[in-house]
PDB file of N, CA and C in Angstrom:
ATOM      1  N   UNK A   1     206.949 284.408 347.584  1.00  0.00           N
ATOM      2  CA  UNK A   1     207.522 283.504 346.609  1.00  0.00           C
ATOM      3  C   UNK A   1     206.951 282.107 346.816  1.00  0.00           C
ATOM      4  N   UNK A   2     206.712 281.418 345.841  1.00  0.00           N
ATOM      5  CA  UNK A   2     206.105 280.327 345.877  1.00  0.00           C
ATOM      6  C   UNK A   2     207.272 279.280 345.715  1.00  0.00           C
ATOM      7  N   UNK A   3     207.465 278.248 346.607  1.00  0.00           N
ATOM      8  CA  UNK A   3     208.863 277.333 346.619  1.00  0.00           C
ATOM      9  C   UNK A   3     208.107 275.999 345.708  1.00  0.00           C
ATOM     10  N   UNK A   4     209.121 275.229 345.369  1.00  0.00           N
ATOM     11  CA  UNK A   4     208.398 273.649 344.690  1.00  0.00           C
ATOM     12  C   UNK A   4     209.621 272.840 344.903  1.00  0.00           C
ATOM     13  N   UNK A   5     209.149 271.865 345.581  1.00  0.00           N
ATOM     14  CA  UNK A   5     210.136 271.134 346.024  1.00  0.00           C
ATOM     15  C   UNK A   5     209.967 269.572 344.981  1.00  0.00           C
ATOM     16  N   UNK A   6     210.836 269.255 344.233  1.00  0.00           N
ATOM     17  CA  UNK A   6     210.095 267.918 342.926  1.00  0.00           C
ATOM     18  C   UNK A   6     211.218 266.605 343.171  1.00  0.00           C
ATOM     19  N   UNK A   7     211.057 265.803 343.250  1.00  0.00           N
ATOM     20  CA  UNK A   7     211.792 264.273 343.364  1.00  0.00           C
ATOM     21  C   UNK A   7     211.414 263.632 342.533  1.00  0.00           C
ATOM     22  N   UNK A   8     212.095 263.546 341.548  1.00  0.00           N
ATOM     23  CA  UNK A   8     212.392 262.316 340.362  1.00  0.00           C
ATOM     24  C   UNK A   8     213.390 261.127 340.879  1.00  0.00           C
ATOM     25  N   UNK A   9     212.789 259.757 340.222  1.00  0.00           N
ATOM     26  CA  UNK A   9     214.008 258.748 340.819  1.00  0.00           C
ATOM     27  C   UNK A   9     214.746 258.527 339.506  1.00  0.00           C
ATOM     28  N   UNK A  10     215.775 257.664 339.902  1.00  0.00           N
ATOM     29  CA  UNK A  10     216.907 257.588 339.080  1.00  0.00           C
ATOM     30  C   UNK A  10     216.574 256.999 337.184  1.00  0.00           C
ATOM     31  N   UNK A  11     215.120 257.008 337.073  1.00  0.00           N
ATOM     32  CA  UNK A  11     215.172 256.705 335.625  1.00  0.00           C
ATOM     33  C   UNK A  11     214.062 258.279 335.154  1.00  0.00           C
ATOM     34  N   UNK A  12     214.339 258.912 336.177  1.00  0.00           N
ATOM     35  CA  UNK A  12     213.425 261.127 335.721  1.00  0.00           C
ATOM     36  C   UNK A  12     211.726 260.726 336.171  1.00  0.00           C
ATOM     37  N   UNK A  13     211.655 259.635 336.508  1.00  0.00           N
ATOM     38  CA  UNK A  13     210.188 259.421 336.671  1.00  0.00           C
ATOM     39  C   UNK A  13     209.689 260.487 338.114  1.00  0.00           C
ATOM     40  N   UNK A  14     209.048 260.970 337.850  1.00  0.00           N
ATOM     41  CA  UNK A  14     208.498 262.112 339.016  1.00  0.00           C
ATOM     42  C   UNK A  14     207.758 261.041 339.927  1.00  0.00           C
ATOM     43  N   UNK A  15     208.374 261.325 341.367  1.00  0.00           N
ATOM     44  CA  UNK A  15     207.784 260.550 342.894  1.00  0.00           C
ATOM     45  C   UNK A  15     207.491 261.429 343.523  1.00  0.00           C
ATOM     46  N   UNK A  16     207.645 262.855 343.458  1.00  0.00           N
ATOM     47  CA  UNK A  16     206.712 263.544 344.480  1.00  0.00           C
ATOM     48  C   UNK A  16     206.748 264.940 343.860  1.00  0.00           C
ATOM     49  N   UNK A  17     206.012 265.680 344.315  1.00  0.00           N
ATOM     50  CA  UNK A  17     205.905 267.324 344.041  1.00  0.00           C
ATOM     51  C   UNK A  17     205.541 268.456 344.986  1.00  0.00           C
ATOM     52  N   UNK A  18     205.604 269.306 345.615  1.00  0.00           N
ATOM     53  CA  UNK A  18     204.638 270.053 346.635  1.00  0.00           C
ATOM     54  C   UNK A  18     205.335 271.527 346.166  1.00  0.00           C
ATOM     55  N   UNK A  19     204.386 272.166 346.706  1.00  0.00           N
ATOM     56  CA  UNK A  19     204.610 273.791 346.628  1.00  0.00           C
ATOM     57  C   UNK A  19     203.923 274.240 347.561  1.00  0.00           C
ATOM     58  N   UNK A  20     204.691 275.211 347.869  1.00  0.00           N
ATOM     59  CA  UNK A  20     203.947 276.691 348.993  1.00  0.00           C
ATOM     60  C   UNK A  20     204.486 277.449 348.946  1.00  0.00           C
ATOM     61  N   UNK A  21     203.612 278.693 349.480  1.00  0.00           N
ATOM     62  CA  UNK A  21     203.142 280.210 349.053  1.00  0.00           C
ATOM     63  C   UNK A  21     203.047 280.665 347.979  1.00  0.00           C
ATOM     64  N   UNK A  22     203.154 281.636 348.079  1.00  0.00           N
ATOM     65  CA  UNK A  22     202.555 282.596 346.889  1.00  0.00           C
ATOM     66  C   UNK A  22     203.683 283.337 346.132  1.00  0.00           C
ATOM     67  N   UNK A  23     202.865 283.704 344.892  1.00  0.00           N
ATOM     68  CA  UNK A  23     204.042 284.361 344.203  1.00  0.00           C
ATOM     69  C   UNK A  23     204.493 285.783 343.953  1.00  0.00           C
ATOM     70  N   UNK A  24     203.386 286.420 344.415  1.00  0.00           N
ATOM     71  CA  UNK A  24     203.594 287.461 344.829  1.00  0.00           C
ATOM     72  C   UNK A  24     203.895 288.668 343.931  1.00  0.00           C
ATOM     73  N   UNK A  25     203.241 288.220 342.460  1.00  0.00           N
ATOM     74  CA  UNK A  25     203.723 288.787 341.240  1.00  0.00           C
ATOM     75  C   UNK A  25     202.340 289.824 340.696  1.00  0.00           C
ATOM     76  N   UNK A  26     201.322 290.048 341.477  1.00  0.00           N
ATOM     77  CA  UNK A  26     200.276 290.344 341.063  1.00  0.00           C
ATOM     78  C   UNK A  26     199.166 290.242 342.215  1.00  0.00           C
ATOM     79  N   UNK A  27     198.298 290.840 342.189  1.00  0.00           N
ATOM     80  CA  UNK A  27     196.959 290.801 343.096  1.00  0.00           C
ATOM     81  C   UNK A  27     196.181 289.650 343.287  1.00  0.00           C
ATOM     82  N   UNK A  28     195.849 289.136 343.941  1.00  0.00           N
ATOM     83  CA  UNK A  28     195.177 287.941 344.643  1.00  0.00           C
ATOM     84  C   UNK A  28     194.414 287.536 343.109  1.00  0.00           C
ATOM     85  N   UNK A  29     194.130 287.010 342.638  1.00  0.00           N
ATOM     86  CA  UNK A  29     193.581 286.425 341.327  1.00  0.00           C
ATOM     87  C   UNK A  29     193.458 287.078 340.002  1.00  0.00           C
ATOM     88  N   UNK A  30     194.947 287.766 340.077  1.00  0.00           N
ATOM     89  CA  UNK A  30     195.482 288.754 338.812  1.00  0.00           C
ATOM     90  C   UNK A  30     196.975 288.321 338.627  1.00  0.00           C
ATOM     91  N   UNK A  31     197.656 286.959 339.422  1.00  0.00           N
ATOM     92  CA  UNK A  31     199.048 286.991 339.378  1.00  0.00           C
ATOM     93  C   UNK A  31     198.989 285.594 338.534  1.00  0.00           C
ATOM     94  N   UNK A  32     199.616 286.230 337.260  1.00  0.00           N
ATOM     95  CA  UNK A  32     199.924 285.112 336.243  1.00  0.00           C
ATOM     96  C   UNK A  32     201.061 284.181 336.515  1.00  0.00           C
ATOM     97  N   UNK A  33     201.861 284.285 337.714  1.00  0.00           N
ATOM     98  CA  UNK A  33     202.744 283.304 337.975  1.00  0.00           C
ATOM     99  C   UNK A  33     202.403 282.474 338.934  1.00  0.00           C
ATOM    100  N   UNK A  34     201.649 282.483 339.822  1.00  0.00           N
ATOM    101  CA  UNK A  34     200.728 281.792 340.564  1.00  0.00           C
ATOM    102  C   UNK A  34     199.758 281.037 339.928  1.00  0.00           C
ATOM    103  N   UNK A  35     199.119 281.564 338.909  1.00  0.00           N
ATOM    104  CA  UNK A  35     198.010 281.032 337.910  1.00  0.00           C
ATOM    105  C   UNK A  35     198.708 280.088 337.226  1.00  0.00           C
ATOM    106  N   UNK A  36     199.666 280.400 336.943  1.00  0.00           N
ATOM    107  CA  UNK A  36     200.671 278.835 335.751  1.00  0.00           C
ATOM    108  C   UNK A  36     201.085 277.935 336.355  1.00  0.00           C
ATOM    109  N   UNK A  37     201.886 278.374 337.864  1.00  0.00           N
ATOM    110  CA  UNK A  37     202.163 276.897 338.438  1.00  0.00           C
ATOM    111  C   UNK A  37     201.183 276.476 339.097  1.00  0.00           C
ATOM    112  N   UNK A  38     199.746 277.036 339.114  1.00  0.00           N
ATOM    113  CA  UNK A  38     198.737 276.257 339.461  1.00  0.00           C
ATOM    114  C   UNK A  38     198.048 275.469 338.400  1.00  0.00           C
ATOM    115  N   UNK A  39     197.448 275.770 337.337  1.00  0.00           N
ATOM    116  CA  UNK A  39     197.379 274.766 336.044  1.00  0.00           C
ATOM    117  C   UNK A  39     198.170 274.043 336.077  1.00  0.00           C
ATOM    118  N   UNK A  40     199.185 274.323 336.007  1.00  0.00           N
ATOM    119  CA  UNK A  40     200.494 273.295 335.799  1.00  0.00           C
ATOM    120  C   UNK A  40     200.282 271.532 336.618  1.00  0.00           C
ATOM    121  N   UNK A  41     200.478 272.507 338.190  1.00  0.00           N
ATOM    122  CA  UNK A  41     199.997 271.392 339.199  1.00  0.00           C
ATOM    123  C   UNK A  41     199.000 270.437 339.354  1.00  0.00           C
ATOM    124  N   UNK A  42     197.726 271.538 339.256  1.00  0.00           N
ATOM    125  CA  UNK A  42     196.111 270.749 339.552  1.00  0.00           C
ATOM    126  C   UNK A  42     196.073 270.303 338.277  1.00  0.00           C
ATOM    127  N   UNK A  43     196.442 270.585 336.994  1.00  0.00           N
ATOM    128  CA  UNK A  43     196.223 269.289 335.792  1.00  0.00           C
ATOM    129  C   UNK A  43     197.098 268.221 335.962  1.00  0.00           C
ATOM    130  N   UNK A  44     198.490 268.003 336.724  1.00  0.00           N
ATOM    131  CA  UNK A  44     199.364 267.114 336.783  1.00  0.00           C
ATOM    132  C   UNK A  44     198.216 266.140 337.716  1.00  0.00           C
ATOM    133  N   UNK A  45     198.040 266.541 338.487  1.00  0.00           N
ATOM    134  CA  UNK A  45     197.603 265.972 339.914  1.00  0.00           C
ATOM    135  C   UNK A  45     195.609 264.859 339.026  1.00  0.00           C
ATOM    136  N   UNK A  46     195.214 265.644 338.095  1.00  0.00           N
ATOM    137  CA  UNK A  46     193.701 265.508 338.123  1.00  0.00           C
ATOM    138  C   UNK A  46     194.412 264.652 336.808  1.00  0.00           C
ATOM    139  N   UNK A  47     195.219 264.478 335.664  1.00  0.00           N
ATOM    140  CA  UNK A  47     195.386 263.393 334.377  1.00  0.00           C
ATOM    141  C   UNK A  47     195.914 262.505 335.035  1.00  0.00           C
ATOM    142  N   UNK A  48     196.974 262.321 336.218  1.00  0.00           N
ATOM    143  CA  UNK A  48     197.614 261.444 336.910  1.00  0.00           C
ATOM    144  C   UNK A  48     196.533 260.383 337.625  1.00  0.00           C
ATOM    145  N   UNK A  49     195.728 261.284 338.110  1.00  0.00           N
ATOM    146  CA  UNK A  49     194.712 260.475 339.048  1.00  0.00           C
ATOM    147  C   UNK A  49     193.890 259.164 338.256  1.00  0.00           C
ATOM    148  N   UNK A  50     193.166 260.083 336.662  1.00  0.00           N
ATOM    149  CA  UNK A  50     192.655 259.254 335.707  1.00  0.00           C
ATOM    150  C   UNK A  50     193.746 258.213 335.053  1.00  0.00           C
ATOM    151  N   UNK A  51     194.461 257.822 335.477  1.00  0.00           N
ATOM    152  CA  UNK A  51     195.345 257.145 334.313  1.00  0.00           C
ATOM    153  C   UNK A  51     195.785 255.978 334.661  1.00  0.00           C
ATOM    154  N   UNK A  52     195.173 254.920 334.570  1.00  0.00           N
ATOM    155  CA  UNK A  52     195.582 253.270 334.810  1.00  0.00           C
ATOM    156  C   UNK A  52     196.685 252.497 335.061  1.00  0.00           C
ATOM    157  N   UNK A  53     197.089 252.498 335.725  1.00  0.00           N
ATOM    158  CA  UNK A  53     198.267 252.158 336.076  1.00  0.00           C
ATOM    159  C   UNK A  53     199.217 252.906 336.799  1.00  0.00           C
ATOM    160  N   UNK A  54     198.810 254.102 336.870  1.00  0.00           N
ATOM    161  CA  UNK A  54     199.362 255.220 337.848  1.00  0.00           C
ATOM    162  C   UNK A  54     198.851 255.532 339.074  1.00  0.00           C
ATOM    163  N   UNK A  55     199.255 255.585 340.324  1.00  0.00           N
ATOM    164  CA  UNK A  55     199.119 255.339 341.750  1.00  0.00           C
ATOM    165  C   UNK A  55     199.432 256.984 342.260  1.00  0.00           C
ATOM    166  N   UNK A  56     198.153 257.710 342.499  1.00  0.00           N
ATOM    167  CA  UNK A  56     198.657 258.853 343.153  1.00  0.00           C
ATOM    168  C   UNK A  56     198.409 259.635 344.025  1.00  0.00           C
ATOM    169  N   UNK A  57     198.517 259.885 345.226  1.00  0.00           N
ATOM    170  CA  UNK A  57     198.192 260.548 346.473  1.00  0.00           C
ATOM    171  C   UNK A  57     198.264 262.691 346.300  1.00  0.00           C
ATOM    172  N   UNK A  58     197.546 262.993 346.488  1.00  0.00           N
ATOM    173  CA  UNK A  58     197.560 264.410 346.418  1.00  0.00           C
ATOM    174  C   UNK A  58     196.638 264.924 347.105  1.00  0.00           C
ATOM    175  N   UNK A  59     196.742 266.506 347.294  1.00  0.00           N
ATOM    176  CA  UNK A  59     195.965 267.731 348.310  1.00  0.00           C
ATOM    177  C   UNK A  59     196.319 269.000 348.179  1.00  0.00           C
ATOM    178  N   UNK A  60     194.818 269.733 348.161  1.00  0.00           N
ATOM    179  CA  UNK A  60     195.875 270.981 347.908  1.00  0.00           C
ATOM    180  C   UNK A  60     194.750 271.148 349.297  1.00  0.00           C
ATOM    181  N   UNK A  61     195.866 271.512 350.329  1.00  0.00           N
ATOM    182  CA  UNK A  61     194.931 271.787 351.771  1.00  0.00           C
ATOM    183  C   UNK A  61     194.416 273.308 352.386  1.00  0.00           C
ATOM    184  N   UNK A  62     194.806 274.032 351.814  1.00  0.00           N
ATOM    185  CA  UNK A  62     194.978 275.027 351.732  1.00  0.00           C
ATOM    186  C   UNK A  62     195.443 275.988 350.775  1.00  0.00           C
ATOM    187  N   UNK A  63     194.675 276.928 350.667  1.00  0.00           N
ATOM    188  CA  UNK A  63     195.610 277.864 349.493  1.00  0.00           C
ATOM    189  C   UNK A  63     196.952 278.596 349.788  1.00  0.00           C
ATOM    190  N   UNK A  64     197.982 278.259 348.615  1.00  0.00           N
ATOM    191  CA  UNK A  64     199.193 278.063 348.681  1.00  0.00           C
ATOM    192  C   UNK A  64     199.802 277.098 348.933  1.00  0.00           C
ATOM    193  N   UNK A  65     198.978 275.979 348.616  1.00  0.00           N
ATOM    194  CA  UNK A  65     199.424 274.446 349.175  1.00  0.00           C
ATOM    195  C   UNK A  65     199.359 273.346 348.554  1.00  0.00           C
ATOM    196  N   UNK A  66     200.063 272.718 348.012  1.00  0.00           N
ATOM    197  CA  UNK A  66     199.605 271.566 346.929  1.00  0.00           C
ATOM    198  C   UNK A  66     200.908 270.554 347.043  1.00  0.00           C
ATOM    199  N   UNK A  67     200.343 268.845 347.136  1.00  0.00           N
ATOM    200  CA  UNK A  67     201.293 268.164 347.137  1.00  0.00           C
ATOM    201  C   UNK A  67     200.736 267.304 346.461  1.00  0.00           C
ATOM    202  N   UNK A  68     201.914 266.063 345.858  1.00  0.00           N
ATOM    203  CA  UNK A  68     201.259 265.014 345.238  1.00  0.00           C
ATOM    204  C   UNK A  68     203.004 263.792 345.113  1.00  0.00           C
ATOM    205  N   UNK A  69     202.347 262.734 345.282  1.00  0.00           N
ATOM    206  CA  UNK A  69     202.879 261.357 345.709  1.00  0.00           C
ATOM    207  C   UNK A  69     202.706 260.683 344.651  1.00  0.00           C
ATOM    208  N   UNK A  70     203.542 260.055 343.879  1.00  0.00           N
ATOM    209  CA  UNK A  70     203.420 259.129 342.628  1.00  0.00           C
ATOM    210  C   UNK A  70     203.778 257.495 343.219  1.00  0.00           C
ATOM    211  N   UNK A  71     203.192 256.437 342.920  1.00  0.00           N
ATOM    212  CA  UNK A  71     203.952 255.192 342.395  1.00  0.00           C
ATOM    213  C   UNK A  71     203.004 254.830 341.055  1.00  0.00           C
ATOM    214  N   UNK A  72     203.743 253.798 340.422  1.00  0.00           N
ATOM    215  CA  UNK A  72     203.159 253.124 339.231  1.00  0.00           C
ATOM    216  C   UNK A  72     203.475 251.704 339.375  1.00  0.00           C
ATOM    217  N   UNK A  73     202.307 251.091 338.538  1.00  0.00           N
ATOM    218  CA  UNK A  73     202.954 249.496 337.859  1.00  0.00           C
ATOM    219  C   UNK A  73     203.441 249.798 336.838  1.00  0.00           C
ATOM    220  N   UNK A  74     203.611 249.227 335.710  1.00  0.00           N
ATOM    221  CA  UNK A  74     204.826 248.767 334.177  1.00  0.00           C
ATOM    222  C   UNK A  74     203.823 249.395 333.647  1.00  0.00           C
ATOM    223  N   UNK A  75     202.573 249.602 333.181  1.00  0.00           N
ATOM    224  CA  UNK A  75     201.850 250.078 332.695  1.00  0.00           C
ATOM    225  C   UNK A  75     201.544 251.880 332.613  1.00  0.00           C
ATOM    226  N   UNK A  76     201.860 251.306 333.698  1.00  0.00           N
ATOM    227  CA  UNK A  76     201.332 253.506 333.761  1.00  0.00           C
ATOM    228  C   UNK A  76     203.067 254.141 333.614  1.00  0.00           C
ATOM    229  N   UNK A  77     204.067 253.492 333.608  1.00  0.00           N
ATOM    230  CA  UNK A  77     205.746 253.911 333.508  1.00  0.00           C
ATOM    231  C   UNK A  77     205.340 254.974 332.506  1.00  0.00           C
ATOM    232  N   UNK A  78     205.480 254.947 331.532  1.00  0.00           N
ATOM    233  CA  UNK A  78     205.379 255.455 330.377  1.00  0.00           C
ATOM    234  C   UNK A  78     205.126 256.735 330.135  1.00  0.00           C
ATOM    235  N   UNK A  79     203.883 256.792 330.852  1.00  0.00           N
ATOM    236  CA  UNK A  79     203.238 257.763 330.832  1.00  0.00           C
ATOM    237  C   UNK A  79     203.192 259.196 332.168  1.00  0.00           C
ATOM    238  N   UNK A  80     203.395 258.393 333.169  1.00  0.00           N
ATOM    239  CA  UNK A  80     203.935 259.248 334.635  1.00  0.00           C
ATOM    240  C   UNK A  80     205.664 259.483 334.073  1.00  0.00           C
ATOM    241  N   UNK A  81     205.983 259.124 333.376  1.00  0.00           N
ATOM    242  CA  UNK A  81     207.172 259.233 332.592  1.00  0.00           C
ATOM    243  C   UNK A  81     207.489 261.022 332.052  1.00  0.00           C
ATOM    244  N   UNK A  82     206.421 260.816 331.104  1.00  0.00           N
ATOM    245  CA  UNK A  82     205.747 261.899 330.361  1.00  0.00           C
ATOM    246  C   UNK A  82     205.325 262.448 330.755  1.00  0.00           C
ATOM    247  N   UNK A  83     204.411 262.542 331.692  1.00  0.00           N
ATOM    248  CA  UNK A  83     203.490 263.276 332.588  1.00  0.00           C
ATOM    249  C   UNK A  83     204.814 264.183 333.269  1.00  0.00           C
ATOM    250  N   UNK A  84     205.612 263.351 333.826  1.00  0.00           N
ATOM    251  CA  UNK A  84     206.276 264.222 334.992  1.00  0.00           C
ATOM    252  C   UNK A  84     207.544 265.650 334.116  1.00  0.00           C
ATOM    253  N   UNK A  85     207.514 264.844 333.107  1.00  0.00           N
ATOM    254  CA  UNK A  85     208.824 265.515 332.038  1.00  0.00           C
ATOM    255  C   UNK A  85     207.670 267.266 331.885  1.00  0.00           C
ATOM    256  N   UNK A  86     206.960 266.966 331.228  1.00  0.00           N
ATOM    257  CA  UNK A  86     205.766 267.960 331.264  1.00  0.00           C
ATOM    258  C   UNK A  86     206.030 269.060 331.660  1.00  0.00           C
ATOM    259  N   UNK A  87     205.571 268.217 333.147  1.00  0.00           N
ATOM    260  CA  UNK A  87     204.883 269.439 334.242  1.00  0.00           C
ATOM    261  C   UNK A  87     206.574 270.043 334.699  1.00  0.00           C
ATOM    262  N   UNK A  88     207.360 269.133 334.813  1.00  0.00           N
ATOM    263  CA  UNK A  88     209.399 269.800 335.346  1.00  0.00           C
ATOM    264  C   UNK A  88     209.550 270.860 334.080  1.00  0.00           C
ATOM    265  N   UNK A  89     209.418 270.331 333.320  1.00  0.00           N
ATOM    266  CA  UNK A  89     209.456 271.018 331.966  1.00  0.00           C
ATOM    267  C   UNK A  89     208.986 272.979 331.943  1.00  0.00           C
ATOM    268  N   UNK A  90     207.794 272.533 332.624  1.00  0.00           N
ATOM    269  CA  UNK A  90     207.054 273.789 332.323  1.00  0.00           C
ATOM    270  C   UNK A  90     207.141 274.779 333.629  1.00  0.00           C
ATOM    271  N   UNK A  91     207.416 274.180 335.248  1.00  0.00           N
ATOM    272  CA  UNK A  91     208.030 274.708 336.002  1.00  0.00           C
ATOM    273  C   UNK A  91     209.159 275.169 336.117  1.00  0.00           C
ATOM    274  N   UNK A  92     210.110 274.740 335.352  1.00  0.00           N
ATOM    275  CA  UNK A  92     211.355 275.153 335.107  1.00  0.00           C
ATOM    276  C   UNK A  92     210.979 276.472 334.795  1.00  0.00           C
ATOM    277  N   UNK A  93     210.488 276.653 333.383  1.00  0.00           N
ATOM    278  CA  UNK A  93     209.979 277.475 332.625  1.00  0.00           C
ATOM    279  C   UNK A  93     209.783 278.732 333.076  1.00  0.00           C
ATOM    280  N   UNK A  94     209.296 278.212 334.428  1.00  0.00           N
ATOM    281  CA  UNK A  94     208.449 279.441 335.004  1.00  0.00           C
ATOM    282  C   UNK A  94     209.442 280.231 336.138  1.00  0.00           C
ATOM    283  N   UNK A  95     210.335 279.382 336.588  1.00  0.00           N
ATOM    284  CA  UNK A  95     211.214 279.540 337.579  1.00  0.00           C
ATOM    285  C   UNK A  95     212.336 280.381 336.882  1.00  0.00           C
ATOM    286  N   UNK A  96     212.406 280.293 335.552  1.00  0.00           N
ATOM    287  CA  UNK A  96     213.380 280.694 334.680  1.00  0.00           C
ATOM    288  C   UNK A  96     213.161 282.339 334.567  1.00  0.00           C
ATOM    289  N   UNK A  97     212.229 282.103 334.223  1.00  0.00           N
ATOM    290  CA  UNK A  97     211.369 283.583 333.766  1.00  0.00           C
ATOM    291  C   UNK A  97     210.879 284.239 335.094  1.00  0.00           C
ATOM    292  N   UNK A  98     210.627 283.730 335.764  1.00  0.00           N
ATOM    293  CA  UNK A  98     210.613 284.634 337.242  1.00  0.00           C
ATOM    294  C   UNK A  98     211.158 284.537 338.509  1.00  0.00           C
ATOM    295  N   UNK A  99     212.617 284.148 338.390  1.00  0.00           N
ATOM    296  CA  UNK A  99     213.426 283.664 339.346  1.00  0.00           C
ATOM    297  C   UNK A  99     212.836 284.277 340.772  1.00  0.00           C
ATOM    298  N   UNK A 100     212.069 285.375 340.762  1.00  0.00           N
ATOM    299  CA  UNK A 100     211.948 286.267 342.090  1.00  0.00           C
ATOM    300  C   UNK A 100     210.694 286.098 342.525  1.00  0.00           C
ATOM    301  N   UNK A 101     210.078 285.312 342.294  1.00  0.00           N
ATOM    302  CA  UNK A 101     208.329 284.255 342.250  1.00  0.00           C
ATOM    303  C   UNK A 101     208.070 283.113 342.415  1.00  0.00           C
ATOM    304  N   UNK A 102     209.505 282.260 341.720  1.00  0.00           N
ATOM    305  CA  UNK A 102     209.209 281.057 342.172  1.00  0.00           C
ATOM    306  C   UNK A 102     210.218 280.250 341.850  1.00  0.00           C
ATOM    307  N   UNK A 103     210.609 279.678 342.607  1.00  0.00           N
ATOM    308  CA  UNK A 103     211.843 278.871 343.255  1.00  0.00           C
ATOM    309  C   UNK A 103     211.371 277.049 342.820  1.00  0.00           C
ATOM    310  N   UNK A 104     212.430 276.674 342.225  1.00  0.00           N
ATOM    311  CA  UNK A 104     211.636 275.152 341.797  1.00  0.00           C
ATOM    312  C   UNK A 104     213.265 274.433 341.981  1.00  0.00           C
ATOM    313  N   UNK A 105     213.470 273.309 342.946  1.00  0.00           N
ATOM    314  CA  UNK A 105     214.185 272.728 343.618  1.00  0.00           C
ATOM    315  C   UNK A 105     213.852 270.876 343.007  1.00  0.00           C
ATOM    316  N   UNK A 106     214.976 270.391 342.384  1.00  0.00           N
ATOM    317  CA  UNK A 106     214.551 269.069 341.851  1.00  0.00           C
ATOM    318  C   UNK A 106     215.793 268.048 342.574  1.00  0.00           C
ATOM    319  N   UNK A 107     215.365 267.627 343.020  1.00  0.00           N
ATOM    320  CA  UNK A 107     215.882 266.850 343.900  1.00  0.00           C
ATOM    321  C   UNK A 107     215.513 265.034 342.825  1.00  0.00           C
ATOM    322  N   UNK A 108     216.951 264.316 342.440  1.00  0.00           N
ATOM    323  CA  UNK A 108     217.139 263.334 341.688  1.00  0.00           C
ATOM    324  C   UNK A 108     217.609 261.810 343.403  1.00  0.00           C
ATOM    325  N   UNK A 109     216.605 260.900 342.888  1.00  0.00           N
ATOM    326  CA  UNK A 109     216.954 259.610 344.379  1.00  0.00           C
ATOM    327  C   UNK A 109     217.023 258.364 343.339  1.00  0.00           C
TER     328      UNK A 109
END
């Protein structure tokens, strides 16, 4: 099962994200629930990085491993705003539909 541990602060703005293991729903590069919360992630992590005003630390160090660290100035709010609604959005999604794969934990500071 693949866990995701997500911290939004008190106005939903996403400050951190990480996940590990696997999901265990399919064969090593045949498991479509592993494959979604990985798009999911490595596009959060790679539009975040490009985006001006948005401040973001990430790694995926290993396979089954991915974290990522947000701050912003007033400028990038908006949009790491959006960005983060997204990606919670679509992990939910996934956690919903495969409660027994992947575990998504949102922790509000």
């Amino acid at each position: 099962m693949v866990k995701i541990d997500a911290v939004l602060d008190k106005n939903g703005i996403l400050r951190s994200c990480s996940a590990s293991g696997h999901c265990g729903a399919g064969k090593t590069g045949t498991d479509i629930v592993c494959a979604a919360v990985t798009v999911l992630l490595r596009t959060a992590l790679s539009v975040l990085s490009d985006r001006k005003g948005v401040n973001i630390k990430g790694s995926a160090p290993k396979p089954g491993e991915l974290w990522l660290e947000t701050d912003y100035e007033a400028e990038g709010r908006e949009f790491l705003f959006a960005a983060g609604a997204f990606l919670i959005d679509g992990l939910k999604s996934i956690a919903q539909e495969y409660p027994e794969n992947c575990e998504l934990n949102i922790k509000e500071i």
